[in-house]
C-alpha atoms as a PDB file:
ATOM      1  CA  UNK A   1     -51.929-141.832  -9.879  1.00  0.00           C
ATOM      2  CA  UNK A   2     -53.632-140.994 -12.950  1.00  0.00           C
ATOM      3  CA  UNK A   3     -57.021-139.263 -12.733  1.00  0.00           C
ATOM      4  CA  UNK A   4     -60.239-139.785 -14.926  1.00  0.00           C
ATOM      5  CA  UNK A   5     -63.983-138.349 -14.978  1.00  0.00           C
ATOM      6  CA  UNK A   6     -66.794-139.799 -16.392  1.00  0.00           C
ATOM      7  CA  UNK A   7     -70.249-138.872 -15.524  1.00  0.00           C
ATOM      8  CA  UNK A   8     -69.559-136.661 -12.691  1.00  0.00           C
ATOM      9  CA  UNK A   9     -67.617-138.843 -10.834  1.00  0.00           C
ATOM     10  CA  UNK A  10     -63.417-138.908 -10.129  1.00  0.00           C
ATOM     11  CA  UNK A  11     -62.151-142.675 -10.506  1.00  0.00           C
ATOM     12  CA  UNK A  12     -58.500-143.460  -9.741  1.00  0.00           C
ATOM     13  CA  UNK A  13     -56.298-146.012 -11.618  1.00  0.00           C
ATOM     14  CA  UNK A  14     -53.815-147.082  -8.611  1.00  0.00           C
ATOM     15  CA  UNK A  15     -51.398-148.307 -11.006  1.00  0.00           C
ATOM     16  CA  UNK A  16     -51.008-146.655 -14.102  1.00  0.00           C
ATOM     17  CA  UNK A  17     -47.864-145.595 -16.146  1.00  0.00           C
ATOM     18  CA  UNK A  18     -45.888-142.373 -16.037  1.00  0.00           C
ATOM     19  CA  UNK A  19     -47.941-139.550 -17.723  1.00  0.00           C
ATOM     20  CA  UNK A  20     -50.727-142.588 -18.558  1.00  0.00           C
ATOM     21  CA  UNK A  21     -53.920-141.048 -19.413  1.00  0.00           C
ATOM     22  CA  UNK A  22     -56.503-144.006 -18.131  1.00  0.00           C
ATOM     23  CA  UNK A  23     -59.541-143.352 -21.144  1.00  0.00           C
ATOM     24  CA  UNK A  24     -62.775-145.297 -19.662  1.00  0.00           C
ATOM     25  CA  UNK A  25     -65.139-146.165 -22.684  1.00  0.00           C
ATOM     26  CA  UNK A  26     -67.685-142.893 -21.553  1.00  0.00           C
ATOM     27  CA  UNK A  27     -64.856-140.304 -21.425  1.00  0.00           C
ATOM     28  CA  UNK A  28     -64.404-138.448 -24.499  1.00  0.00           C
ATOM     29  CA  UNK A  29     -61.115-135.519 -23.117  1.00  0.00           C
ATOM     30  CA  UNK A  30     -58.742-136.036 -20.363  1.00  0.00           C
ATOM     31  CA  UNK A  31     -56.099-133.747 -19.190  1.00  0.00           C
ATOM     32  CA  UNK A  32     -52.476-134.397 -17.199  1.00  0.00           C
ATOM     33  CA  UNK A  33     -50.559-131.659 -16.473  1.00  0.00           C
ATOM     34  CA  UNK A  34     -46.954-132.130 -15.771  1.00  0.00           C
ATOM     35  CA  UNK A  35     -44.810-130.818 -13.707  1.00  0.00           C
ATOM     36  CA  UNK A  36     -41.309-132.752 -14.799  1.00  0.00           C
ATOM     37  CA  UNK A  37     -40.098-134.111 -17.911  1.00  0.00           C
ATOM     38  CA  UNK A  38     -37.150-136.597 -18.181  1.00  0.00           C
ATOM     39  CA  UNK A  39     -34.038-136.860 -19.382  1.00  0.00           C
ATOM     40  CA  UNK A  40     -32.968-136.234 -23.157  1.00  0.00           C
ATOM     41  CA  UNK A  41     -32.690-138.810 -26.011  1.00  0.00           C
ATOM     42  CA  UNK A  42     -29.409-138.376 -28.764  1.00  0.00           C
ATOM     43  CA  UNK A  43     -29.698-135.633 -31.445  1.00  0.00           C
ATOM     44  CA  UNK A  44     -29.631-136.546 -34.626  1.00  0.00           C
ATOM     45  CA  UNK A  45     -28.985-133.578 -38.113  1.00  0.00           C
ATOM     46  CA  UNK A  46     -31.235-132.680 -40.467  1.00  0.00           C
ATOM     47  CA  UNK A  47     -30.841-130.269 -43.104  1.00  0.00           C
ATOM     48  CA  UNK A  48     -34.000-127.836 -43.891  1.00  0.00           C
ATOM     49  CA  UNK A  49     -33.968-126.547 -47.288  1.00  0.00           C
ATOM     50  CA  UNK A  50     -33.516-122.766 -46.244  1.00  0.00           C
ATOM     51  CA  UNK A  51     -29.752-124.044 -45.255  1.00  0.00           C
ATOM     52  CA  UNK A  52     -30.106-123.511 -41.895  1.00  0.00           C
ATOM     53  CA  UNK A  53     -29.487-126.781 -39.582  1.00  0.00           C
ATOM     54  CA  UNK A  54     -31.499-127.645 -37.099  1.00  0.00           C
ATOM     55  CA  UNK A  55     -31.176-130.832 -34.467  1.00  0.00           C
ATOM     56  CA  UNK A  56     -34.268-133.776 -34.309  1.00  0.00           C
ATOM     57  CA  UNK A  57     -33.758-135.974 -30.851  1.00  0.00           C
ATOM     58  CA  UNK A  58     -33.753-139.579 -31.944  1.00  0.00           C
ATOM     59  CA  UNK A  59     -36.303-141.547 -29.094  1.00  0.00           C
ATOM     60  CA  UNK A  60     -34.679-144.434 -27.482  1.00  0.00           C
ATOM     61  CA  UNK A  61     -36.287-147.609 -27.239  1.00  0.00           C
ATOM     62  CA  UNK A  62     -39.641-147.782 -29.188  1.00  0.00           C
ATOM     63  CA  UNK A  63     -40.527-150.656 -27.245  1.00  0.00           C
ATOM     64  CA  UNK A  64     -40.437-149.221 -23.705  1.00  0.00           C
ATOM     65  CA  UNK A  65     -43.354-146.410 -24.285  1.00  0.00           C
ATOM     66  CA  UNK A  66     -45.194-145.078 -27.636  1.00  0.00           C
ATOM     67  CA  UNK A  67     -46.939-148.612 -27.804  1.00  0.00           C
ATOM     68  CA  UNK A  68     -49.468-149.438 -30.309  1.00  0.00           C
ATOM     69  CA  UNK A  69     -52.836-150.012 -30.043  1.00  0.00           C
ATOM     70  CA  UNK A  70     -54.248-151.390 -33.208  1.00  0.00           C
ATOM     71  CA  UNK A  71     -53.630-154.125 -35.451  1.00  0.00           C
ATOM     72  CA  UNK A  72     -50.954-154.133 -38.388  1.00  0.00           C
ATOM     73  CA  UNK A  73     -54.199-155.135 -41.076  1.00  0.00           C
ATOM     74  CA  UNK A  74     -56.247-152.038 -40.682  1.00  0.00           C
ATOM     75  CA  UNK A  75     -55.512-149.562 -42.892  1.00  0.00           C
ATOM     76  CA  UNK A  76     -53.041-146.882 -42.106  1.00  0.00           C
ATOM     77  CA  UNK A  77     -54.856-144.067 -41.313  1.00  0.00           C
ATOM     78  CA  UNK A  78     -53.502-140.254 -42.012  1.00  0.00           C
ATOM     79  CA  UNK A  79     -50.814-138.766 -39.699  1.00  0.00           C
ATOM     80  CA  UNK A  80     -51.657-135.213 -38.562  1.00  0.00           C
ATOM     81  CA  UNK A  81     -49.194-132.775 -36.436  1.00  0.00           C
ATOM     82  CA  UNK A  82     -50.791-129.151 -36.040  1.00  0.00           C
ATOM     83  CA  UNK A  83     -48.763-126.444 -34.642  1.00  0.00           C
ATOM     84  CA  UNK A  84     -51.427-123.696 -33.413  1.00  0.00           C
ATOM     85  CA  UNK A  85     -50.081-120.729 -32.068  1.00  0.00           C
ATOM     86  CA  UNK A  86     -53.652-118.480 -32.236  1.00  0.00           C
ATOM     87  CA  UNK A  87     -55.305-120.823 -29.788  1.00  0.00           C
ATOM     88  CA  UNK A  88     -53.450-120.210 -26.487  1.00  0.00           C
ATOM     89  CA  UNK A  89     -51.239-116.742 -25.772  1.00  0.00           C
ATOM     90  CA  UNK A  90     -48.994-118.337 -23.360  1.00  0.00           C
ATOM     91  CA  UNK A  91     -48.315-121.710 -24.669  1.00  0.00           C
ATOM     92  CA  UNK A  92     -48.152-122.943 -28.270  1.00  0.00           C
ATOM     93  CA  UNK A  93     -50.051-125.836 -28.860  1.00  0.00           C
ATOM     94  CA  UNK A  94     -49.076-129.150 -30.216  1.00  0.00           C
ATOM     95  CA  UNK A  95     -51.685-131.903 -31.223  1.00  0.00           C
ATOM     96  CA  UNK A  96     -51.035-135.259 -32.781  1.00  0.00           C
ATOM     97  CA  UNK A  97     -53.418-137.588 -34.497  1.00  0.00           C
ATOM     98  CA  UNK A  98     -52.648-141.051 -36.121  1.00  0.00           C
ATOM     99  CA  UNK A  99     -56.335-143.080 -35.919  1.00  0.00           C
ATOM    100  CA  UNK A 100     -56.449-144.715 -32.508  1.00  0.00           C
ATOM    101  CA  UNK A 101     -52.621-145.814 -33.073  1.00  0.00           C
ATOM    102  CA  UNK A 102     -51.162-143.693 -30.394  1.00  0.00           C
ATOM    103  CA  UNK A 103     -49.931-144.070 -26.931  1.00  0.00           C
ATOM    104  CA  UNK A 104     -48.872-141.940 -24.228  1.00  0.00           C
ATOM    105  CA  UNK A 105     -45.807-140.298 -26.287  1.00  0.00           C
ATOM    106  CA  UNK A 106     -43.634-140.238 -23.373  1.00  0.00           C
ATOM    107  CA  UNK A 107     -40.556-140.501 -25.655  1.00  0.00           C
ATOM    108  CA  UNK A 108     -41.776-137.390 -27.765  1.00  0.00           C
ATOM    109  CA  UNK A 109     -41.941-135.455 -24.347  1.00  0.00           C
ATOM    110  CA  UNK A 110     -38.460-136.064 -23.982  1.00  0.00           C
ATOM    111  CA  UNK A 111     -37.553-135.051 -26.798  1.00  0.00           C
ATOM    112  CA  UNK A 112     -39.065-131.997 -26.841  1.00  0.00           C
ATOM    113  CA  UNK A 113     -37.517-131.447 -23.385  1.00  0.00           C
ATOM    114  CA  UNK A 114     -34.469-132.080 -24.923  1.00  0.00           C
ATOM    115  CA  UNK A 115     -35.078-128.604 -27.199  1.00  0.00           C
ATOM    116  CA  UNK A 116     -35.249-126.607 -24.229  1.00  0.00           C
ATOM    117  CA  UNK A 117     -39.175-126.816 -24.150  1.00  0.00           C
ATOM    118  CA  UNK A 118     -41.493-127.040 -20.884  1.00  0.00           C
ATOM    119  CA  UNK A 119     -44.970-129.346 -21.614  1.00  0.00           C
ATOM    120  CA  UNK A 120     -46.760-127.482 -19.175  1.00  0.00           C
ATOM    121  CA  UNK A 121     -50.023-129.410 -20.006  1.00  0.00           C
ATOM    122  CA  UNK A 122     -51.462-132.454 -21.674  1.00  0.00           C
ATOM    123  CA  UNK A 123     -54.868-133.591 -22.835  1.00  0.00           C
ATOM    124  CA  UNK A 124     -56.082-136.627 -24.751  1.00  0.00           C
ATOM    125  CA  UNK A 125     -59.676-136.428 -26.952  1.00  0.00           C
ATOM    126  CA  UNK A 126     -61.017-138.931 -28.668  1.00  0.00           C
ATOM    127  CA  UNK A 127     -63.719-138.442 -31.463  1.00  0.00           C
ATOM    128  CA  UNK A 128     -64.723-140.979 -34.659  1.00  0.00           C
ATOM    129  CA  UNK A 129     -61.426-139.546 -36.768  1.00  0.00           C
ATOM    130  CA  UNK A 130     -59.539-141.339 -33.626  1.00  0.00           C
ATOM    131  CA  UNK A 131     -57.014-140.094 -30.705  1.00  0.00           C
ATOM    132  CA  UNK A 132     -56.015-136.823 -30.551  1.00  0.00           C
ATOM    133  CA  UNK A 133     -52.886-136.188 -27.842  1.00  0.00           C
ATOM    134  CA  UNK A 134     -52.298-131.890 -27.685  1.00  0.00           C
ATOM    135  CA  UNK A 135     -49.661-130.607 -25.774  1.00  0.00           C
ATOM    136  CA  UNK A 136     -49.288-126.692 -24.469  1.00  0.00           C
ATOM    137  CA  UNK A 137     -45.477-125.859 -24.650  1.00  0.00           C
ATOM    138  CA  UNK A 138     -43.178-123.448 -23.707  1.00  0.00           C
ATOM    139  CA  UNK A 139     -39.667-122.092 -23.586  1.00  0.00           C
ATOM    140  CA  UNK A 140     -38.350-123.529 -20.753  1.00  0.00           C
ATOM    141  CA  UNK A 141     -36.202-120.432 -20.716  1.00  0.00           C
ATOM    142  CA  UNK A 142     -38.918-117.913 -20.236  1.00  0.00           C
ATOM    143  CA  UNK A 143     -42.340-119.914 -19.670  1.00  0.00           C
ATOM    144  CA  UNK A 144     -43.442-118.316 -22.469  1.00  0.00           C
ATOM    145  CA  UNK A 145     -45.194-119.635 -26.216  1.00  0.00           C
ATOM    146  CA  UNK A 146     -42.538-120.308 -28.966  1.00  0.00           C
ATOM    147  CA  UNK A 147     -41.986-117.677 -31.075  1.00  0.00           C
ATOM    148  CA  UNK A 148     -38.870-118.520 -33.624  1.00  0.00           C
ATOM    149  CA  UNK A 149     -39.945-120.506 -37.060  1.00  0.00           C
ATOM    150  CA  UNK A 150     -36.900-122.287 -36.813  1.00  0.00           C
ATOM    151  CA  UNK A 151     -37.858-123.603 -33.471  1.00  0.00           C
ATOM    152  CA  UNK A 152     -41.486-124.370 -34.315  1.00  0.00           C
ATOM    153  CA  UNK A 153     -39.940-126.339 -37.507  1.00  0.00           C
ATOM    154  CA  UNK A 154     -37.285-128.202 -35.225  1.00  0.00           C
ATOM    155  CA  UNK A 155     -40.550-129.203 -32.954  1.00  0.00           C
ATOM    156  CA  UNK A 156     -42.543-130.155 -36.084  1.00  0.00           C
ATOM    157  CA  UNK A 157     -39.605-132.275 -37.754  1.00  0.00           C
ATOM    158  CA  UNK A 158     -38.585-133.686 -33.852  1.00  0.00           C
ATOM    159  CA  UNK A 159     -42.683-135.183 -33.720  1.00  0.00           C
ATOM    160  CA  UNK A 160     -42.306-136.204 -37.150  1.00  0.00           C
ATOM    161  CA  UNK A 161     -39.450-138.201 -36.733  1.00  0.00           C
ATOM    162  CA  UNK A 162     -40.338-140.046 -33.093  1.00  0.00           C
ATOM    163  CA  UNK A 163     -43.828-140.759 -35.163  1.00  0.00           C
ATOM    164  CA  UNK A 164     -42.147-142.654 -37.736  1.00  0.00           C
ATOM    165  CA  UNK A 165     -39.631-145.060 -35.327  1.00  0.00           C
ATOM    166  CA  UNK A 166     -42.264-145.973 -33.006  1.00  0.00           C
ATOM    167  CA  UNK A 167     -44.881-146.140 -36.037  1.00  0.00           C
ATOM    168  CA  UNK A 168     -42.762-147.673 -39.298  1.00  0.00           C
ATOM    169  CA  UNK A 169     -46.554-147.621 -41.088  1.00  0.00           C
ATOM    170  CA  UNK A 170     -46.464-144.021 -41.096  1.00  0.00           C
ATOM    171  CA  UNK A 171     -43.440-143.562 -43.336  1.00  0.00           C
ATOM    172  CA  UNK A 172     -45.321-144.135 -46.451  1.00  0.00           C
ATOM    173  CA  UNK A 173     -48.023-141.935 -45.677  1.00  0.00           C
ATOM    174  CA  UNK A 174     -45.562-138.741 -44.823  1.00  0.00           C
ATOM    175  CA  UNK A 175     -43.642-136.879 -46.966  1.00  0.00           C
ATOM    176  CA  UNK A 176     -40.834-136.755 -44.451  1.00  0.00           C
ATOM    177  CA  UNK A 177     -40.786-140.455 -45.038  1.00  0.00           C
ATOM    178  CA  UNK A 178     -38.673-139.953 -48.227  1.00  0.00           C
ATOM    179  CA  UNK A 179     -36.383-137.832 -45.566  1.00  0.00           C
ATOM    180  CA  UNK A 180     -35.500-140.307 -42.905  1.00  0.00           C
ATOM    181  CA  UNK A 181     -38.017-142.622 -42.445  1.00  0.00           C
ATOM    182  CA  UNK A 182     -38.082-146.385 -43.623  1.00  0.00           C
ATOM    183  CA  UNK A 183     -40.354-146.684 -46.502  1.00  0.00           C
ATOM    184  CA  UNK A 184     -40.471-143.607 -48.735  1.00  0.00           C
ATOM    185  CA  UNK A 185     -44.501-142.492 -49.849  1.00  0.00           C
ATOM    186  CA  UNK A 186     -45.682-144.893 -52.828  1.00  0.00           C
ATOM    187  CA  UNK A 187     -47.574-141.832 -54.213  1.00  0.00           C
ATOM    188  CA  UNK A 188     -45.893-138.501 -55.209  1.00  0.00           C
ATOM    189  CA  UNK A 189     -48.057-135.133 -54.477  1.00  0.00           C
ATOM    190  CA  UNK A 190     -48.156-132.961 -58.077  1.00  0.00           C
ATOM    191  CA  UNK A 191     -46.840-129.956 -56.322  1.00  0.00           C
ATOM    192  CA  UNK A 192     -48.070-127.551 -58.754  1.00  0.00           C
ATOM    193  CA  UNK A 193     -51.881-129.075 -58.218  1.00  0.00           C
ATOM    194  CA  UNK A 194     -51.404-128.929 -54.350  1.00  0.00           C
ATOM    195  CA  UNK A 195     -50.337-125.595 -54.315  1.00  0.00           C
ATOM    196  CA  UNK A 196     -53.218-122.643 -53.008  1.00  0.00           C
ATOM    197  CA  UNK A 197     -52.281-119.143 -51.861  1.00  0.00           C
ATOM    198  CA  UNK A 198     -55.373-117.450 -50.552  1.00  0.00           C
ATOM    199  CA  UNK A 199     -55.466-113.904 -48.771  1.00  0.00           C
ATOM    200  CA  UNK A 200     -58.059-112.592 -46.703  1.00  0.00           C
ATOM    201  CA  UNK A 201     -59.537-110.148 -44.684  1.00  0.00           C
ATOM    202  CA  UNK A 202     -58.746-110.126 -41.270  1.00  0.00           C
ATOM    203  CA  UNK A 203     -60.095-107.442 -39.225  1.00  0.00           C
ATOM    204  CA  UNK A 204     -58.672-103.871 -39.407  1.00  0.00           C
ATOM    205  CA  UNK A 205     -55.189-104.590 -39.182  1.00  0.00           C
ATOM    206  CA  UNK A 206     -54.417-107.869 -40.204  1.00  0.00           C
ATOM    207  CA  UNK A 207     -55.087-110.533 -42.994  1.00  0.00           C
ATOM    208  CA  UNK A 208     -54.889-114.126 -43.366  1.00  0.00           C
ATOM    209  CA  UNK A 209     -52.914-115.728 -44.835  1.00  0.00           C
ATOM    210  CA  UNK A 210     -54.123-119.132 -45.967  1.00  0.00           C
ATOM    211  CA  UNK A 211     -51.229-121.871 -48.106  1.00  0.00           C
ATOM    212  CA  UNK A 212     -51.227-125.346 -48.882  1.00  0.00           C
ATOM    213  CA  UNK A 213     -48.286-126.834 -50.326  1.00  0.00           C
ATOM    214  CA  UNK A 214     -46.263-130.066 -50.625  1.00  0.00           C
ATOM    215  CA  UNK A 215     -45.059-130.722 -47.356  1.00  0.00           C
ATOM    216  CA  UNK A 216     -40.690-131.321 -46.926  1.00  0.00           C
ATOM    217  CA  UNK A 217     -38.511-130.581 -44.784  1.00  0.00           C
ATOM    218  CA  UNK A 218     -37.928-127.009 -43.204  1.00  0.00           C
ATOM    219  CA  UNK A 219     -41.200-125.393 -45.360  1.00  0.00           C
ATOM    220  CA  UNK A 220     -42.153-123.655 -42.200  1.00  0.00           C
ATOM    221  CA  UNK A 221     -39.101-121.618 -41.946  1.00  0.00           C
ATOM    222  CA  UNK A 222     -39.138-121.429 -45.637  1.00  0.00           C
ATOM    223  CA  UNK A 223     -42.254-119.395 -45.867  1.00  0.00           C
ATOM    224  CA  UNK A 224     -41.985-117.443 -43.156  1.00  0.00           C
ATOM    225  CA  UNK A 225     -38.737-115.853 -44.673  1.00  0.00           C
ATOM    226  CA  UNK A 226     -40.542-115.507 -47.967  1.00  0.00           C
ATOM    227  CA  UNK A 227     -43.491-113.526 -46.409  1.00  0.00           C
ATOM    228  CA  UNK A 228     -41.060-111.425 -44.072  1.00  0.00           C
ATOM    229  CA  UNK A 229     -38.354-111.052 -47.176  1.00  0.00           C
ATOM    230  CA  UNK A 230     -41.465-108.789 -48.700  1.00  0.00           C
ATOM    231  CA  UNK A 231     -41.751-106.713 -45.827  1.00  0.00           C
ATOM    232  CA  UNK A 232     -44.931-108.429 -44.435  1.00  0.00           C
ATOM    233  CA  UNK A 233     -45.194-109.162 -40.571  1.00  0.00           C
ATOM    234  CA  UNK A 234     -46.205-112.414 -39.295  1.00  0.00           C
ATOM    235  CA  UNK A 235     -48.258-112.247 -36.200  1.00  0.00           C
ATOM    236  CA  UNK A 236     -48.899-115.342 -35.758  1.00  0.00           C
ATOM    237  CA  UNK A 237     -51.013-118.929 -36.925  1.00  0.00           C
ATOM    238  CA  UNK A 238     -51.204-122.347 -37.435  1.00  0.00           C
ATOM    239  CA  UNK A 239     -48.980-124.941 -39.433  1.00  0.00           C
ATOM    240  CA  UNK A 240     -50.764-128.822 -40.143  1.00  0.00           C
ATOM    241  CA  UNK A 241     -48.993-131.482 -41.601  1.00  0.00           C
ATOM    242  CA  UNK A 242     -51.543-133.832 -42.894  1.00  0.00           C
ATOM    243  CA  UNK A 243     -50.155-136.686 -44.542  1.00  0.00           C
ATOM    244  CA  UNK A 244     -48.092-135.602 -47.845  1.00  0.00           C
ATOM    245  CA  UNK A 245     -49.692-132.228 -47.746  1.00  0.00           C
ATOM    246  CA  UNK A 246     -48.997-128.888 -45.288  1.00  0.00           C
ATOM    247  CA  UNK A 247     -51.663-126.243 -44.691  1.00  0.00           C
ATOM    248  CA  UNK A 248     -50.522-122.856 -43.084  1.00  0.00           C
ATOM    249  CA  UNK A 249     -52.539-120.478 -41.880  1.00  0.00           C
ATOM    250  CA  UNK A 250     -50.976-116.904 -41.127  1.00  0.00           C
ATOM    251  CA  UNK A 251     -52.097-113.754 -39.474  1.00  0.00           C
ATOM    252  CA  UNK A 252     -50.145-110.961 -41.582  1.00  0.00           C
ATOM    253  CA  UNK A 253     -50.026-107.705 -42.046  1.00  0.00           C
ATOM    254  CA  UNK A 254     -47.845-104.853 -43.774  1.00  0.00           C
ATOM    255  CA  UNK A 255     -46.972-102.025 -41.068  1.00  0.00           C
ATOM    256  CA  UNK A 256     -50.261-102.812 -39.143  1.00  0.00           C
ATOM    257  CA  UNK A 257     -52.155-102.440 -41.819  1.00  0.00           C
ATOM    258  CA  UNK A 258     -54.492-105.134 -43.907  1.00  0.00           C
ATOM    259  CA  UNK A 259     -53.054-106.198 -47.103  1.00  0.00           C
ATOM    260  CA  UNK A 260     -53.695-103.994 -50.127  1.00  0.00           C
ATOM    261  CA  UNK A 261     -54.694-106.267 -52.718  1.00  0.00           C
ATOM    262  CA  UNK A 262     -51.390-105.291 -55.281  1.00  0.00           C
ATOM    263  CA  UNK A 263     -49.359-106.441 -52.125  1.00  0.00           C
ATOM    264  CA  UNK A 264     -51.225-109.740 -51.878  1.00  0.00           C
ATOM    265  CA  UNK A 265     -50.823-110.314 -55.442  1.00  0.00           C
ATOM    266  CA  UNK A 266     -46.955-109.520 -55.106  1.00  0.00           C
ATOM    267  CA  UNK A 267     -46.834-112.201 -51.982  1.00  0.00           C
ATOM    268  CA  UNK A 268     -49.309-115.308 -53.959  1.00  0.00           C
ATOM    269  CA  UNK A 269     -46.841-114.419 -56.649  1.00  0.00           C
ATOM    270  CA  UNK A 270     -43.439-114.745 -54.705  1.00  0.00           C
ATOM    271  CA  UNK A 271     -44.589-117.974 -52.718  1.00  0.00           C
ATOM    272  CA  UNK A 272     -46.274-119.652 -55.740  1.00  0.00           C
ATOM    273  CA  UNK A 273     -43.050-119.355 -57.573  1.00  0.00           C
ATOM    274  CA  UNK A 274     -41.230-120.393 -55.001  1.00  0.00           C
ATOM    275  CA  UNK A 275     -42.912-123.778 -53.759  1.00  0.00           C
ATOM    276  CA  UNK A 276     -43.435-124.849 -57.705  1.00  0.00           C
ATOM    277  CA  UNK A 277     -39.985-124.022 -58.877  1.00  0.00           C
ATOM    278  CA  UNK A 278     -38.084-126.686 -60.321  1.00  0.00           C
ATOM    279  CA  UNK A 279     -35.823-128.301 -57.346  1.00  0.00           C
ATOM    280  CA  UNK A 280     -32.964-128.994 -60.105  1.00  0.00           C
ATOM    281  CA  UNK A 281     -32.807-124.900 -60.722  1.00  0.00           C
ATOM    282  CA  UNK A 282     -29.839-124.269 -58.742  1.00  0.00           C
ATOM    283  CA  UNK A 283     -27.880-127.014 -59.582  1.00  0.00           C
ATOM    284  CA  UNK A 284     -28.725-126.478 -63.452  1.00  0.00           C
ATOM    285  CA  UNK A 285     -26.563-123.479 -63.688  1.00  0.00           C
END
């Protein structure tokens, strides 16, 4: 029985679907929390380019669940999957915004059950820039917030991919479209314009880390070896994929200290050469 309150008052829908968050007109948040998931979909390979390999579930019928809402003539608004690991210390946190398009993502449950992840809570806001579903997920091995890049990226990539079968129109407007989706982006992002590397102050023992990049495949595993290849602890942060682009934010620091200002030069420098190199370097040689 899914639950709803508006104005101070509970209201029942007898008859709703599995996990179905029932969104009166008035009511702005609502939150499930689930105690079961269900059973898992067939993995699929991708290849990240840091060479390691990492598995994305492929959903089962797109029919059945992640329905859509709106109609196929308005435009196609901006697919959004943040990561957020500051918000929550027990869970990470997983929110997913595509306009009003989505729908209950019962097939992206499942396949994040299928990596060995608990979604221990759900909640679905709406504001003008349209639907946002979150999840809080953990390790169904230890209840606890995911802590391994590779897993996070395996999570981001596994989203990525049920978003474009159940929603073809968001191929074009992701740069994991030109991966494995059905219609590559029309537009190609000049990575060397894209590219920022900020570094701030943090409090006393930390910085932030701030990056925004051309998004592709395995990035988020890609940067976090770069900053830990220099020495520099990750703590912890936040990794958006907004459209074509990716925006990381990072909590660093360099044996719990801030970042001395030579060392933040050294780590702009190694990351900026790194995300605007040439992709035909290797093979050139």
């Amino acid at each position: 029985m899914a639950v709803a309150m508006a104005s101070g008052s509970l209201r029942l829908n007898p008859n709703p679907r599995v996990g179905e968050c029932c969104l009166p007109s008035s009511l702005r948040c609502c939150s499930v929390r689930y105690s079961t998931l269900f059973g898992a979909p067939i993995p699929s390979k991708i290849r990240l380019h840091s060479d390691a390999t990492i598995t994305t579930p492929r959903a089962a019928s797109p029919a059945v669940v992640e329905d859509d809402s709106s109609s196929e003539t308005d435009a196609i608004p901006t697919p959004k999957v943040i990561i957020d690991q500051d918000s929550d210390p027990e869970s990470t946190i997983v929110e997913i915004t595509f306009g009003d398009r989505l729908g209950t993502l019962l097939d992206t449950m499942k396949a994040l059950k299928n990596l060995g992840l608990n979604v221990v809570k759900a909640n679905v806001c709406l504001d003008s820039s349209g639907k946002h579903n979150k999840f809080a997920i953990t390790t169904a091995s230890t209840g606890r917030k995911i802590e391994d890049p590779e897993l996070l990226e395996t999570i981001r990539l596994t989203i990525i991919n049920n978003l474009i079968e159940y929603h073809p129109e968001s191929s074009s407007q992701l740069a994991m479209g030109a991966a494995f989706g059905v219609e590559p982006p029309s537009q190609q992002v000049d990575v060397d314009i894209a590219t920022h590397i900020d570094v701030y102050d943090d409090g006393p023992d930390r910085s932030l880390l701030v990056v925004q990049t051309a998004d592709y495949p395995g990035l988020l595993v890609d940067l976090v070896k770069n900053i830990t290849d220099i020495n520099i602890a990750v703590q912890s942060g936040e990794f958006d994929t907004e459209g074509l682009l990716a925006k990381a934010k990072f909590h660093v620091s360099y044996r719990n200290e801030p970042i001395k200002k030579p060392l933040q030069q050294v780590l702009s420098n190694s990351l900026r050469y790194f995300l605007t190199r040439p992709t035909t370097e290797e093979a050139s040689f």
